[in-house]
C-alpha atoms as a PDB file:
ATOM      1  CA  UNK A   1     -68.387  17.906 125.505  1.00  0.00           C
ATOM      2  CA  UNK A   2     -66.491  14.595 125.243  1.00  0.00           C
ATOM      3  CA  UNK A   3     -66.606  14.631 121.692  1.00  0.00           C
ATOM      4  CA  UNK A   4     -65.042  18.056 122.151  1.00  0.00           C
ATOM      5  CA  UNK A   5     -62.433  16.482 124.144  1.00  0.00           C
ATOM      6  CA  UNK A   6     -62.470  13.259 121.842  1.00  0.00           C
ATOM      7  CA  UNK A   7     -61.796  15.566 118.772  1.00  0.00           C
ATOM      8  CA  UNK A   8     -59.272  17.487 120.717  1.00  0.00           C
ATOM      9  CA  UNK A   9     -57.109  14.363 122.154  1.00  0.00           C
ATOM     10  CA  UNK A  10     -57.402  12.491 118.725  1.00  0.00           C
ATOM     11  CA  UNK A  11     -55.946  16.306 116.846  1.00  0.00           C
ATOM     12  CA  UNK A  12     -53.657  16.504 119.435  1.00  0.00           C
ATOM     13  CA  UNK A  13     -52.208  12.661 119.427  1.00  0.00           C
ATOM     14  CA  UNK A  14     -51.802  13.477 114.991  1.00  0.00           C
ATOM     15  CA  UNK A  15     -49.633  16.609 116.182  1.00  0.00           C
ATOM     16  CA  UNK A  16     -47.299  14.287 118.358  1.00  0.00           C
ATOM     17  CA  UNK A  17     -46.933  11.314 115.975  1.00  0.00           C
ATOM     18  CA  UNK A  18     -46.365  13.189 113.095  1.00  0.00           C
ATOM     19  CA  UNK A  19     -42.834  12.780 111.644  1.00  0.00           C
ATOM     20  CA  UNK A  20     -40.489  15.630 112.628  1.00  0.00           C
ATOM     21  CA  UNK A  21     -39.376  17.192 109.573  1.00  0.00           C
ATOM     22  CA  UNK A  22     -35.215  17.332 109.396  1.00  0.00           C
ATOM     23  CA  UNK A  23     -33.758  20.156 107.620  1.00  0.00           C
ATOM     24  CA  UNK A  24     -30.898  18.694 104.551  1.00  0.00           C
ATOM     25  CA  UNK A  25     -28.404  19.930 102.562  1.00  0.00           C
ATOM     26  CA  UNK A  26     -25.246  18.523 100.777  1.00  0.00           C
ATOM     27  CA  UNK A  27     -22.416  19.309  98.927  1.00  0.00           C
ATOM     28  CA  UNK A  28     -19.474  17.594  96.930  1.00  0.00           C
ATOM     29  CA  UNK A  29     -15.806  17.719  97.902  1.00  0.00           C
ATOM     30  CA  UNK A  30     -13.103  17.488  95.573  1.00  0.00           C
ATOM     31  CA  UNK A  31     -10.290  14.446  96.441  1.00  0.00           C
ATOM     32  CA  UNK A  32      -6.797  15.577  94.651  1.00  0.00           C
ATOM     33  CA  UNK A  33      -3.982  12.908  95.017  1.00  0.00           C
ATOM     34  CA  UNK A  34      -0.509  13.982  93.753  1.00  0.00           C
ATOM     35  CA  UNK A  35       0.955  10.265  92.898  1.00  0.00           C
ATOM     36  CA  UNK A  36       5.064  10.528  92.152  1.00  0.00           C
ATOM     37  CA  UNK A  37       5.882   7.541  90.017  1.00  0.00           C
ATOM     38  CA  UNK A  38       8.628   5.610  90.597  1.00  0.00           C
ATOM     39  CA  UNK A  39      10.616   2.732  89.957  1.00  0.00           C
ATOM     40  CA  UNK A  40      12.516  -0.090  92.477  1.00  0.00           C
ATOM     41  CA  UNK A  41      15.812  -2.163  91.970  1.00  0.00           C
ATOM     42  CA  UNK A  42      15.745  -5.602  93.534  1.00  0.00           C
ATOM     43  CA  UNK A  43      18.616  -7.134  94.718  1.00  0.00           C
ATOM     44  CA  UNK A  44      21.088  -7.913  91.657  1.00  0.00           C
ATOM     45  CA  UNK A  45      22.400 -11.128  91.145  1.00  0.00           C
ATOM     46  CA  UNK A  46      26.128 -11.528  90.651  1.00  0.00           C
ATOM     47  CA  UNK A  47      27.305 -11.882  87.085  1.00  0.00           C
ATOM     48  CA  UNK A  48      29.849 -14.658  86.882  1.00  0.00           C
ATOM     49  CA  UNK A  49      32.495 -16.022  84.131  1.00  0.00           C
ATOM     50  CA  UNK A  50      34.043 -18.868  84.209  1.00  0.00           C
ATOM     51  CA  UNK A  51      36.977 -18.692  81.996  1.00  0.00           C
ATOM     52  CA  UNK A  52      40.420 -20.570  80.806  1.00  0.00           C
ATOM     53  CA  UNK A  53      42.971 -18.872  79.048  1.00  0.00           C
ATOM     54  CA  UNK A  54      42.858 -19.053  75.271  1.00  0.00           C
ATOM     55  CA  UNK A  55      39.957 -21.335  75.453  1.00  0.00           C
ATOM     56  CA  UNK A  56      38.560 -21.878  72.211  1.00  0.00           C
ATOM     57  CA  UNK A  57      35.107 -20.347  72.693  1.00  0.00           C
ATOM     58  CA  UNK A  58      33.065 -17.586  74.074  1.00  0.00           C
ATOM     59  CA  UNK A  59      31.954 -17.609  77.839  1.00  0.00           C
ATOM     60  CA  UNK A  60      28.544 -17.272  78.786  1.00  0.00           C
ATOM     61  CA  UNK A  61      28.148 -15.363  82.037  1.00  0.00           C
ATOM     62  CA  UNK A  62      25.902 -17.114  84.737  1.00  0.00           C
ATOM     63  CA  UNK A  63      23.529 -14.771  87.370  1.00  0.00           C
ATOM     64  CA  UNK A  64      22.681 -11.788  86.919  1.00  0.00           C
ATOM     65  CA  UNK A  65      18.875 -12.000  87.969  1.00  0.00           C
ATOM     66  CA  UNK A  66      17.178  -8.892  89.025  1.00  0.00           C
ATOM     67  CA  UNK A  67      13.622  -8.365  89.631  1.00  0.00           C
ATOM     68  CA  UNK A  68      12.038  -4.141  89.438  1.00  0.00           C
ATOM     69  CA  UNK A  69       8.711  -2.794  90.208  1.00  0.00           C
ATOM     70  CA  UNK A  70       7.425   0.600  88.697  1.00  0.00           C
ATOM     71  CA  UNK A  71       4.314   2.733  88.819  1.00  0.00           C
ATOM     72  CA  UNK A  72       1.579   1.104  87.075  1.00  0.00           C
ATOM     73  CA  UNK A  73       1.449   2.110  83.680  1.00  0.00           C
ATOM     74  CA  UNK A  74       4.673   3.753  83.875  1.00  0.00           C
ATOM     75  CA  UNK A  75       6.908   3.456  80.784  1.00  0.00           C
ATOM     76  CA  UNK A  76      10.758   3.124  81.501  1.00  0.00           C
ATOM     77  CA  UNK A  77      14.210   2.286  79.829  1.00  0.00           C
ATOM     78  CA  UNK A  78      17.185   0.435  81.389  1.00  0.00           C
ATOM     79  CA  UNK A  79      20.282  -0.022  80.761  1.00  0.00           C
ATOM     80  CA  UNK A  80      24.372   1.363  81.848  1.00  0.00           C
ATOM     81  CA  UNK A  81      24.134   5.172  81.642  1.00  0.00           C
ATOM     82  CA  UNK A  82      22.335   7.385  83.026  1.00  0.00           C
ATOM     83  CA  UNK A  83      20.425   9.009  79.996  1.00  0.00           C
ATOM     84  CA  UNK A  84      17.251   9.472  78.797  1.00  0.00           C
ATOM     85  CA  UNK A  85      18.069   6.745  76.121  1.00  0.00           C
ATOM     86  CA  UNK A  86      20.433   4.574  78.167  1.00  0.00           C
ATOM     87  CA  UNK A  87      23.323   2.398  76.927  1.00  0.00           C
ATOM     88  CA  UNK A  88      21.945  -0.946  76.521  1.00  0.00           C
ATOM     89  CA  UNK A  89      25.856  -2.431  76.182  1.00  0.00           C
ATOM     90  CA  UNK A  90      28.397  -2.591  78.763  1.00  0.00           C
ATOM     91  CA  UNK A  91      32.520  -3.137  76.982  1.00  0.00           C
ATOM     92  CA  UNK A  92      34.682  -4.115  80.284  1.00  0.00           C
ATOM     93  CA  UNK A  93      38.465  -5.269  80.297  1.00  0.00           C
ATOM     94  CA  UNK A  94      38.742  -6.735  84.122  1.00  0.00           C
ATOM     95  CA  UNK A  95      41.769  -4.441  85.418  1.00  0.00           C
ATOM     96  CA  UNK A  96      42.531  -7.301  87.900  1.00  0.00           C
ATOM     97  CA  UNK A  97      42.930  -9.981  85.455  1.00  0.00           C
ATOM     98  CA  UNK A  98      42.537  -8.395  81.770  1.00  0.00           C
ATOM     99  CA  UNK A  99      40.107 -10.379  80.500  1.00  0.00           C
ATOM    100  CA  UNK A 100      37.354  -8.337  78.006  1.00  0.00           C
ATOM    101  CA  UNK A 101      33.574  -9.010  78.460  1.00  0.00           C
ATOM    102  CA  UNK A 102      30.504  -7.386  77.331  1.00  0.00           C
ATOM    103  CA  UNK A 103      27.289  -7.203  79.344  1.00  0.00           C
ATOM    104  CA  UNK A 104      23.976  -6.937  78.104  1.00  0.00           C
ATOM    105  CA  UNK A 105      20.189  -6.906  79.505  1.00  0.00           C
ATOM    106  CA  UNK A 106      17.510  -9.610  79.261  1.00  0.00           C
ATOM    107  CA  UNK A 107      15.377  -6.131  78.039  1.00  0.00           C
ATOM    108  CA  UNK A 108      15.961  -2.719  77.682  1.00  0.00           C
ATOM    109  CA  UNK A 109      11.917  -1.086  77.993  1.00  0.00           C
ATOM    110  CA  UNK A 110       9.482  -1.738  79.806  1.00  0.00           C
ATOM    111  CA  UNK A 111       5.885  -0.272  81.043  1.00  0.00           C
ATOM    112  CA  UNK A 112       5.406  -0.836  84.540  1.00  0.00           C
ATOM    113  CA  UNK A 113       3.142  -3.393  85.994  1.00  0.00           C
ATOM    114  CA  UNK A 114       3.219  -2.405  89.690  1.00  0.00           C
ATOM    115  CA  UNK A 115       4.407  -6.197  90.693  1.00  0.00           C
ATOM    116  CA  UNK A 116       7.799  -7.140  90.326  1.00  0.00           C
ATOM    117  CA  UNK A 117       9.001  -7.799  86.666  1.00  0.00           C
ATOM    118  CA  UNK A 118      11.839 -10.381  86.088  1.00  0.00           C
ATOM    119  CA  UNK A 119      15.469  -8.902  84.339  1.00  0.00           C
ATOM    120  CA  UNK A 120      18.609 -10.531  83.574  1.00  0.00           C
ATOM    121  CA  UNK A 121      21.577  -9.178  82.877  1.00  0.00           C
ATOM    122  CA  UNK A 122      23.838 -11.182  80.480  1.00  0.00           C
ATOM    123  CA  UNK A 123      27.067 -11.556  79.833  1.00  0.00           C
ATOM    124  CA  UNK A 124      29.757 -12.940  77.495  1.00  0.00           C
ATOM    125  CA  UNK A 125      33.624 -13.073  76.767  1.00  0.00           C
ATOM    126  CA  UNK A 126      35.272 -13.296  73.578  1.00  0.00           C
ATOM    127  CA  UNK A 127      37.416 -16.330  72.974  1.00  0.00           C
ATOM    128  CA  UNK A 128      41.293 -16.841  73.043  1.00  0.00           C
ATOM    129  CA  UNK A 129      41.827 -14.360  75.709  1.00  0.00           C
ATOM    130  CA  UNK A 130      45.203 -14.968  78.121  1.00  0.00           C
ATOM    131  CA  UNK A 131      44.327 -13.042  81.115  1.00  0.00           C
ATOM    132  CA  UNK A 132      46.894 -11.744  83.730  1.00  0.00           C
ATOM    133  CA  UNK A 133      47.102 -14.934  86.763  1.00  0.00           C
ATOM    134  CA  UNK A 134      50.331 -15.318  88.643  1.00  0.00           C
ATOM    135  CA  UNK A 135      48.886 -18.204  90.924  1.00  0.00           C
ATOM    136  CA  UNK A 136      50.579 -21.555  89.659  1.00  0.00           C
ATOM    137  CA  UNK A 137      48.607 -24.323  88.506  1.00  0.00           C
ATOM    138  CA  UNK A 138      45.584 -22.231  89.886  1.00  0.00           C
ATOM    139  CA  UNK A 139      42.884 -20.112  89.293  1.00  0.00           C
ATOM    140  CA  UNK A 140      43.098 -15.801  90.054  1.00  0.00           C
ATOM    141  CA  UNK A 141      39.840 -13.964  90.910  1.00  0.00           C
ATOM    142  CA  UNK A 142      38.900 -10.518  90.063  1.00  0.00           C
ATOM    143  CA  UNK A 143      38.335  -9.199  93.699  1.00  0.00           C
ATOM    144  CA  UNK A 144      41.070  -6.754  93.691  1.00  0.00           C
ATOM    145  CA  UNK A 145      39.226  -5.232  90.503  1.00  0.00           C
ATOM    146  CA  UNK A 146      38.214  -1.500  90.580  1.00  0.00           C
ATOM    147  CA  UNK A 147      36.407  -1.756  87.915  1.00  0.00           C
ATOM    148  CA  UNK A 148      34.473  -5.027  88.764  1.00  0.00           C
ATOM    149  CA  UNK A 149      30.921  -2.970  89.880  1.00  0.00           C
ATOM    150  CA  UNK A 150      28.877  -2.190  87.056  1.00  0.00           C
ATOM    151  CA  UNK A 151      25.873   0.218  87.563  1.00  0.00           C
ATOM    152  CA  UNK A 152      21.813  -0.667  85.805  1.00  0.00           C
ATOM    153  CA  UNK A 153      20.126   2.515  85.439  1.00  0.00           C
ATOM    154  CA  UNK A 154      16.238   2.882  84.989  1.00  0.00           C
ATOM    155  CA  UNK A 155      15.340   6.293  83.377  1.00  0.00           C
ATOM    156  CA  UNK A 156      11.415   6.805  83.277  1.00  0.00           C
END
């Protein structure tokens, strides 16, 4: 009889420590991400000529510095329209104080990087230009210029 009960305990004591058997399944889910490239102006540095009348070369505009970020891999053009192949020239006469200029860009493509890449825009003014400056023995600024804002477009 106690080896009945021996038998019976030790059976009994396999049923409780026996692993408990957890039912499983899985399944996949599918991640979309809709990305919208893009691309970012930094802050533009002025452009800035300094320039005496009829002087007896070209002027080479100072500033300019701009810094843009774009989408990773993203290809892009820039330049002064707003087309898919932008200008890459700017022809200005100052209406303030008549003086003729031409701007330009450091570079005109670009595939984006997704840091900040560094852009300049350049600028220079043909030699032996008068000007228009009233102020005696002094020097005029453009600020009452309308057409002294020039616009960088990035078309990607």
């Amino acid at each position: 009889m106690k080896k009945i009960i021996l038998v019976t305990a030790l059976a009994f004591a396999a049923i409780l420590s026996a692993p408990a058997q957890a039912a499983n399944d899985s399944s996949t889910v599918a991640v979309t991400i809709n990305l919208t490239s893009k691309c970012v102006f930094g802050a533009v540095a002025p452009v800035v000529f300094s320039y005496t009348s009829f002087q007896t070369t070209a002027a080479t505009a100072s500033g300019g510095t701009f810094n843009m970020k774009c989408t990773n891999t993203l290809p892009y053009k820039v330049g002064f329209t707003n087309a898919p192949t932008p200008a890459i020239a700017d022809a200005v006469t100052d209406d303030a104080v008549n003086l003729a200029y031409s701007l330009g860009l450091s570079a005109t493509t670009g595939t984006g990087t997704g840091v900040d890449q560094a852009y300049t825009v350049t600028g220079t003014m043909a030699l032996g230009q008068s000007g228009n400056c009233a102020a005696l023995g002094g020097a005029c600024v453009n600020t009452a210029a309308t057409n002294k804002n020039r616009t960088i477009y990035v078309v990607y």
